[in-house]
Protein backbone atom coordinates (compact mmCIF):
# COMPACT_ATOMS: atom_id res chain seq x y z
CA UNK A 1 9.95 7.79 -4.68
CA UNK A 2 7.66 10.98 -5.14
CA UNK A 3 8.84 14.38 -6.06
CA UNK A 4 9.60 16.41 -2.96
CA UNK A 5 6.69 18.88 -2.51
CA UNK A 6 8.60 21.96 -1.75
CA UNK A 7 6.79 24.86 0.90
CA UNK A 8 4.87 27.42 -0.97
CA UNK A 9 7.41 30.00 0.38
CA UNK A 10 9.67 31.62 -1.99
CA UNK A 11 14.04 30.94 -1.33
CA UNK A 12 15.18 34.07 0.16
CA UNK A 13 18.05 35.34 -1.97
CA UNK A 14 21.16 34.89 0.12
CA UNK A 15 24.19 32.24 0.95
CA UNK A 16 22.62 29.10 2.49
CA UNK A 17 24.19 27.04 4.54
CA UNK A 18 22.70 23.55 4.57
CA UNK A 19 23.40 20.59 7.14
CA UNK A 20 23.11 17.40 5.58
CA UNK A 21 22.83 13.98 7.34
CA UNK A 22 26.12 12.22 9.46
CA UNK A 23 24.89 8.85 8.57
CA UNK A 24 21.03 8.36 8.73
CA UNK A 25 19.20 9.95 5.18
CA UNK A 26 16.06 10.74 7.17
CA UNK A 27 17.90 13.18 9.79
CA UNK A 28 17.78 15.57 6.74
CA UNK A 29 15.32 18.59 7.88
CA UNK A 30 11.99 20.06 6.21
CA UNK A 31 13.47 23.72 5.81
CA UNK A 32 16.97 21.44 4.23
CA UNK A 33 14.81 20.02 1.41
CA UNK A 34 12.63 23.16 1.19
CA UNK A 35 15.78 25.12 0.25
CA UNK A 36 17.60 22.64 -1.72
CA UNK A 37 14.32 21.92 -4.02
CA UNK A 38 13.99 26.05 -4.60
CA UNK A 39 17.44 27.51 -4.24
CA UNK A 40 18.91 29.16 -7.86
CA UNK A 41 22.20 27.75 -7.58
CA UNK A 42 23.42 24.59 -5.52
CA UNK A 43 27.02 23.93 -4.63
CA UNK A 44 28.32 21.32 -1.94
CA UNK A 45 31.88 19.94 -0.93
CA UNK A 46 30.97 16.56 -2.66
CA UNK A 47 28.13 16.76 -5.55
CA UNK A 48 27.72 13.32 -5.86
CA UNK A 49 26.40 12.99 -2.03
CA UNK A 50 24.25 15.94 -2.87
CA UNK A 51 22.89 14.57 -5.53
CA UNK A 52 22.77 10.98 -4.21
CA UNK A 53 20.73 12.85 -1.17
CA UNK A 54 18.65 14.46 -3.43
CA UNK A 55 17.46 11.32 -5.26
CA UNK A 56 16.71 9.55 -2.32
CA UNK A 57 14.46 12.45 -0.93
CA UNK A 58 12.80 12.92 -4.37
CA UNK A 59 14.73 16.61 -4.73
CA UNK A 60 14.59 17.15 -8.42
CA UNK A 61 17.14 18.81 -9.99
CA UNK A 62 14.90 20.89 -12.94
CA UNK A 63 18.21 21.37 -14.48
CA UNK A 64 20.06 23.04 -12.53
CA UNK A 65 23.69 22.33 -11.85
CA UNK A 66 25.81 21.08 -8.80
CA UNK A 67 28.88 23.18 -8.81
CA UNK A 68 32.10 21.92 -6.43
CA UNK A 69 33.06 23.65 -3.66
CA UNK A 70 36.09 22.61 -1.46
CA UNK A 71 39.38 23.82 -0.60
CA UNK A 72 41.13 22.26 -4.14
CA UNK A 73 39.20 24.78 -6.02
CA UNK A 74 37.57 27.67 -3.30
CA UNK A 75 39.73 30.28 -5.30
CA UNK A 76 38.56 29.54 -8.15
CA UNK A 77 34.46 29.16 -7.40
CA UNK A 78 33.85 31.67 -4.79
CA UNK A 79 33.71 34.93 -6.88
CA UNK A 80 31.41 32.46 -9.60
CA UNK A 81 28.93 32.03 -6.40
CA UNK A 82 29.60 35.42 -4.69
CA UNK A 83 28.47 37.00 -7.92
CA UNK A 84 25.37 35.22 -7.93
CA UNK A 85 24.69 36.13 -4.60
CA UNK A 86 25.06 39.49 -6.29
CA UNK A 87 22.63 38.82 -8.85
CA UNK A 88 20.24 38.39 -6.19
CA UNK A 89 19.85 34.82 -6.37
CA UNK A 90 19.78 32.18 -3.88
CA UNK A 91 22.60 29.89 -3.30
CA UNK A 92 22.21 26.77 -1.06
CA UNK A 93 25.89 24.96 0.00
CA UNK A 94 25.91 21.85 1.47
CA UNK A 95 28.58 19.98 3.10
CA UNK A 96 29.73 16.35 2.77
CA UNK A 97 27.99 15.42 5.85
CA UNK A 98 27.07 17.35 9.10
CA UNK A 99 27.01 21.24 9.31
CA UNK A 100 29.09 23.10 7.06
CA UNK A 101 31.71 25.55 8.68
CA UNK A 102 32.61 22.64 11.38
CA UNK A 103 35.69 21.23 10.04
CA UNK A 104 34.46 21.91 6.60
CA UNK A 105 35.50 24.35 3.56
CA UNK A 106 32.78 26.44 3.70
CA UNK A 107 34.48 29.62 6.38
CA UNK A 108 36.20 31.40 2.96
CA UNK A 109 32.78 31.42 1.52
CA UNK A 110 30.85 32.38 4.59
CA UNK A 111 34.12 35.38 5.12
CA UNK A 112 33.42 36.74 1.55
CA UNK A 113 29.52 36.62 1.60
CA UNK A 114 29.54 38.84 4.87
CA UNK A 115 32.50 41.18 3.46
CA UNK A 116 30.77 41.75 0.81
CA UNK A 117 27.36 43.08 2.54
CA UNK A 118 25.54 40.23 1.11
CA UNK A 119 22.99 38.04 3.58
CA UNK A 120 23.90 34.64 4.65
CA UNK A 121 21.94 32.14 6.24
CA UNK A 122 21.92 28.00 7.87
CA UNK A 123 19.47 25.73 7.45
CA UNK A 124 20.66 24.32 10.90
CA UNK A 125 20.86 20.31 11.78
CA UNK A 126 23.13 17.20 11.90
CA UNK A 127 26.41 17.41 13.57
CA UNK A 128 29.12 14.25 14.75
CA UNK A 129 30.34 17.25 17.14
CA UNK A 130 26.73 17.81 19.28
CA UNK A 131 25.93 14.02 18.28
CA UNK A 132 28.85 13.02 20.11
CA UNK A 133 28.47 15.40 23.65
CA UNK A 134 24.88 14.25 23.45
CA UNK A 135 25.73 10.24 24.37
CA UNK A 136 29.59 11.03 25.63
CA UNK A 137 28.16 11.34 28.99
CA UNK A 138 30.24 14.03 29.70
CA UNK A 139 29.90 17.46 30.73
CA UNK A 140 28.32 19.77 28.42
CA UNK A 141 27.72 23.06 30.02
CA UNK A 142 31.10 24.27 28.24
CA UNK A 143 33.25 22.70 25.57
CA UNK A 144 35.58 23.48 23.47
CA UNK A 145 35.85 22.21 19.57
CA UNK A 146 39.59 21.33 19.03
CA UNK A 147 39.20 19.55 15.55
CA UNK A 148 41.13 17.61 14.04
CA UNK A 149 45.01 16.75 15.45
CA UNK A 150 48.33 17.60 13.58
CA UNK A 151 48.71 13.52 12.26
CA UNK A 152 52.59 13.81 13.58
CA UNK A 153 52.76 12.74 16.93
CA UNK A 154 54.94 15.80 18.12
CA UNK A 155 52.51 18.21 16.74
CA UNK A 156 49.92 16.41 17.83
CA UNK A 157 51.19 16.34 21.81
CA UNK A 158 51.75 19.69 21.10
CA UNK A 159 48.19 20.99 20.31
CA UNK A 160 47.01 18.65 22.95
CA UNK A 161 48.97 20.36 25.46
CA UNK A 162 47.28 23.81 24.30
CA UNK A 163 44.24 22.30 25.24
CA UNK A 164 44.67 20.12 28.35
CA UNK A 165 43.36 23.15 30.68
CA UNK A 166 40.70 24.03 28.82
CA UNK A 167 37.62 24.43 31.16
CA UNK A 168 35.18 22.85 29.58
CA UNK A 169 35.07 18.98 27.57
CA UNK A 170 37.17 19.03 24.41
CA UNK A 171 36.09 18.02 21.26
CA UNK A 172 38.21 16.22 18.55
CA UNK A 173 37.62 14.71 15.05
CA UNK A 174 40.25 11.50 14.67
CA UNK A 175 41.09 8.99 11.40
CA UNK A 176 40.51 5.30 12.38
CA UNK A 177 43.88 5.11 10.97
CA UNK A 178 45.56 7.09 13.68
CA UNK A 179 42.96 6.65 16.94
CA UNK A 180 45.85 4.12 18.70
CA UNK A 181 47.87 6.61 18.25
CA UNK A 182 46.30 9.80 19.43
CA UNK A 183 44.73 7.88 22.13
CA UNK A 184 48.57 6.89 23.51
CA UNK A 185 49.69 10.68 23.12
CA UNK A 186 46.21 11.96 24.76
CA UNK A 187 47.56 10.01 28.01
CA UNK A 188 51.17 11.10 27.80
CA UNK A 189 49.68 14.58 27.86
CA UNK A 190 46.21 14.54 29.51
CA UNK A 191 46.45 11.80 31.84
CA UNK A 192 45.48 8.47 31.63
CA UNK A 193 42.44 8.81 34.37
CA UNK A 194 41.29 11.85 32.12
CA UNK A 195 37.85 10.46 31.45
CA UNK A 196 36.35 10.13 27.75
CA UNK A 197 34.31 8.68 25.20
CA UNK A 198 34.99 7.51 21.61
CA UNK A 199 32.02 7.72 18.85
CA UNK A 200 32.25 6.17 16.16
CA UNK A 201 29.93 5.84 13.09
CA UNK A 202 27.19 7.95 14.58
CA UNK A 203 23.49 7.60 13.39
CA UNK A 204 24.92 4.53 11.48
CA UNK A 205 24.14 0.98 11.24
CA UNK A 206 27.62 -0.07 13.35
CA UNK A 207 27.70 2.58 15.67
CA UNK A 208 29.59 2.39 18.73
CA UNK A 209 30.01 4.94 22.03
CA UNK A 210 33.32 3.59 24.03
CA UNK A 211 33.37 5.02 27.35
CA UNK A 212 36.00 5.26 30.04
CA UNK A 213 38.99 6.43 31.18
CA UNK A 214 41.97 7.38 28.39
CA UNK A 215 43.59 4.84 29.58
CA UNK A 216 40.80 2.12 29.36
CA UNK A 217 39.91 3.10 25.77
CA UNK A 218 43.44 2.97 24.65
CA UNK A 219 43.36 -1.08 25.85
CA UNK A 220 40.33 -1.51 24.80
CA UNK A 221 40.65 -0.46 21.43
CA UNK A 222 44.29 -1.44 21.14
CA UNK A 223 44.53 -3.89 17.72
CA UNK A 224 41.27 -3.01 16.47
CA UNK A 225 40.67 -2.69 12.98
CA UNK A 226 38.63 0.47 13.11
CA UNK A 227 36.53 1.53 10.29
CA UNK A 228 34.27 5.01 10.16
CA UNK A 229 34.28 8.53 11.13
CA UNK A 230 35.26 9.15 14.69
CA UNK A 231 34.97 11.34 17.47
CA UNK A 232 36.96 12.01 20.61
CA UNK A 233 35.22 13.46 23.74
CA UNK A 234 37.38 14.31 26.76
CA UNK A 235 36.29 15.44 30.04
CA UNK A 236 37.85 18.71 31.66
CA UNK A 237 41.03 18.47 33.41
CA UNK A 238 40.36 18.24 37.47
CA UNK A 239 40.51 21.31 39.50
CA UNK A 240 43.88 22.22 40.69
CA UNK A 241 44.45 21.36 44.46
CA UNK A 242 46.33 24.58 45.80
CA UNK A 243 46.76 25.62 49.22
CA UNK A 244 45.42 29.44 50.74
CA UNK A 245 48.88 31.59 50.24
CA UNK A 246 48.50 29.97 46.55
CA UNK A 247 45.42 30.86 45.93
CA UNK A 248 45.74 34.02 47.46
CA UNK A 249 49.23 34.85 45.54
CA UNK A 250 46.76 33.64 42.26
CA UNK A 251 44.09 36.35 42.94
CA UNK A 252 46.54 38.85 43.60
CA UNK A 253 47.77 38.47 40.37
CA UNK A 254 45.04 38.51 38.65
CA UNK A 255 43.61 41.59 40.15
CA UNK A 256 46.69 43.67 38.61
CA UNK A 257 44.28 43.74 34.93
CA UNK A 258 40.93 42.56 36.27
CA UNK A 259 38.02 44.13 38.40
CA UNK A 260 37.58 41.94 41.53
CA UNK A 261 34.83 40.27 40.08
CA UNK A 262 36.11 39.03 37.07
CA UNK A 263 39.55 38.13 38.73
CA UNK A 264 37.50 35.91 41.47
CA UNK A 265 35.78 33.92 38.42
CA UNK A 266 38.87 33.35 37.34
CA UNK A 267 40.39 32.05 40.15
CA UNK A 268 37.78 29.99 41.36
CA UNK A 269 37.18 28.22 38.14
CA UNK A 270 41.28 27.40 37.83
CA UNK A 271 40.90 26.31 41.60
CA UNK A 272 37.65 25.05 41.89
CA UNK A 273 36.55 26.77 44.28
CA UNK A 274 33.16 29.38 44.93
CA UNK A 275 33.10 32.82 43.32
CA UNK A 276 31.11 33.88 46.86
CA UNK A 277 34.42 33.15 48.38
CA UNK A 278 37.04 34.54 46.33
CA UNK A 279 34.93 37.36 45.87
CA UNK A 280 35.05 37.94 49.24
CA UNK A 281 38.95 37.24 49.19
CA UNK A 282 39.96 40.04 46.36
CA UNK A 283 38.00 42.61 48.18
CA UNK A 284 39.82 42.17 51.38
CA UNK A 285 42.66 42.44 49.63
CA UNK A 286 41.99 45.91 48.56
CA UNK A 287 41.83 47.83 45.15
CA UNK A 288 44.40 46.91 42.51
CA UNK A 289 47.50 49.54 42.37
């Protein structure tokens, strides 16, 4: 393969961060090889997928080094990088796979960058986490990133139950290992009609977008042997049916620390019901004492 022919524009001295493919080598971007061909320093979570992405994109190296960077040795490497950054030199860190700072080790080095004064930057592209909401087929005009689960099944309900009201689809990263698992806790907590998808080995050669109730996918994929990165997408919980001296008492409550307007939004989105309307409701029922 030919060199990589890097843009005529100079690598703005700074911290950046670089998303690197999921699965697929060519979902790396333009700007991703333009930094990592002219950045003075390179550092990543795993240098041999760097440099393994680097060969096959014709990156060369002109001897410059791949330093580690992950949470075995963060304490020791940041203040090596943060005094490069210093130096005025460009430093390009690139996660494993997707964008770094999403369940990756890169948020110290981000934290100390900006304390510091010094400029940080992304090189912005692949992600499992927008991958996944993209063919979930559920909503996506609010979600919430929940990660990975505690891999004990008491934390686990635990964190689950945090999360079960959350307005919005929820987000998690899971282990093959323990999907059965989570799945069986997700309906003990979440319902078993909660609707939701399972992606697995996105922008691969096996990948595969499950889709159904909790319940459904737990069958479904019950005595699999699962292999890959996976993610869990789980539609919002269904609004709560309440009758009018409920939702009354509800707005009431909130009005004691909120303006009418922002205790109406509230209300409405717990009950599912219009803002119009409960907007209406909290000003009938007079300023808060």
């Amino acid at each position: 393969m030919s060199s990589w022919t890097q843009s005529p524009n100079a690598i703005q001295p700074g911290l950046h961060f670089v998303a690197t493919p999921i699965g697929a080598a060519r979902d790396i971007t333009l700007r991703a090889l333009d930094i990592l061909a002219g950045a003075d320093v390179l550092a990543a979570e795993d240098t041999r997928t760097l440099r393994h992405l680097m060969e096959m994109h014709g990156v060369a190296l002109n001897g410059r080094m791949v330093l580690a960077y992950h949470d075995h040795n963060g304490d020791q490497m940041r203040p090596r990088l943060i005094e490069a950054l210093k130096a005025g030199k460009s430093v390009a860190y690139a996660s494993e796979a997707g964008t770094p700072l999403v369940a990756d080790p890169g948020f110290q080095l981000a934290r100390a960058a900006i304390d510091a004064g010094l400029t940080v930057l992304a090189a912005p592209g692949p992600s499992a986490l927008l991958c996944a909401l993209s063919v979930s087929g559920l909503p996506t005009d609010r979600f919430f990133f929940a990660g990975f689960l505690p891999p004990k099944s008491a934390a686990r309900k635990t964190a689950l139950r945090e999360v079960a009201q959350v307005p919005g689809s929820i987000v998690f990263y899971e282990s093959p290992r323990r999907i059965d698992a989570c799945l069986r806790d997700m309906i003990e907590t979440l319902g078993a009609n909660r609707q939701a998808a399972i992606c697995r080995e996105l922008t691969k050669r096996f990948e595969e977008i499950v889709r159904g109730t909790l319940g459904e996918l737990s069958d479904s994929l019950a005595g699999r042997d699962l292999k890959g990165e996976i993610v869990v997408v789980v539609d919002r919980a269904d609004p709560v049916q309440a009758d009018a001296q409920t939702v009354e008492d509800a707005l009431r409550e909130a009005l004691k620390t909120q303006s009418s307007k922002d205790a109406a939004a509230q209300v409405a989105q717990a009950f599912g019901l219009t803002r119009r309307d409960l907007y209406q409701l909290a000003l009938s029922l007079g300023p808060r004492p």
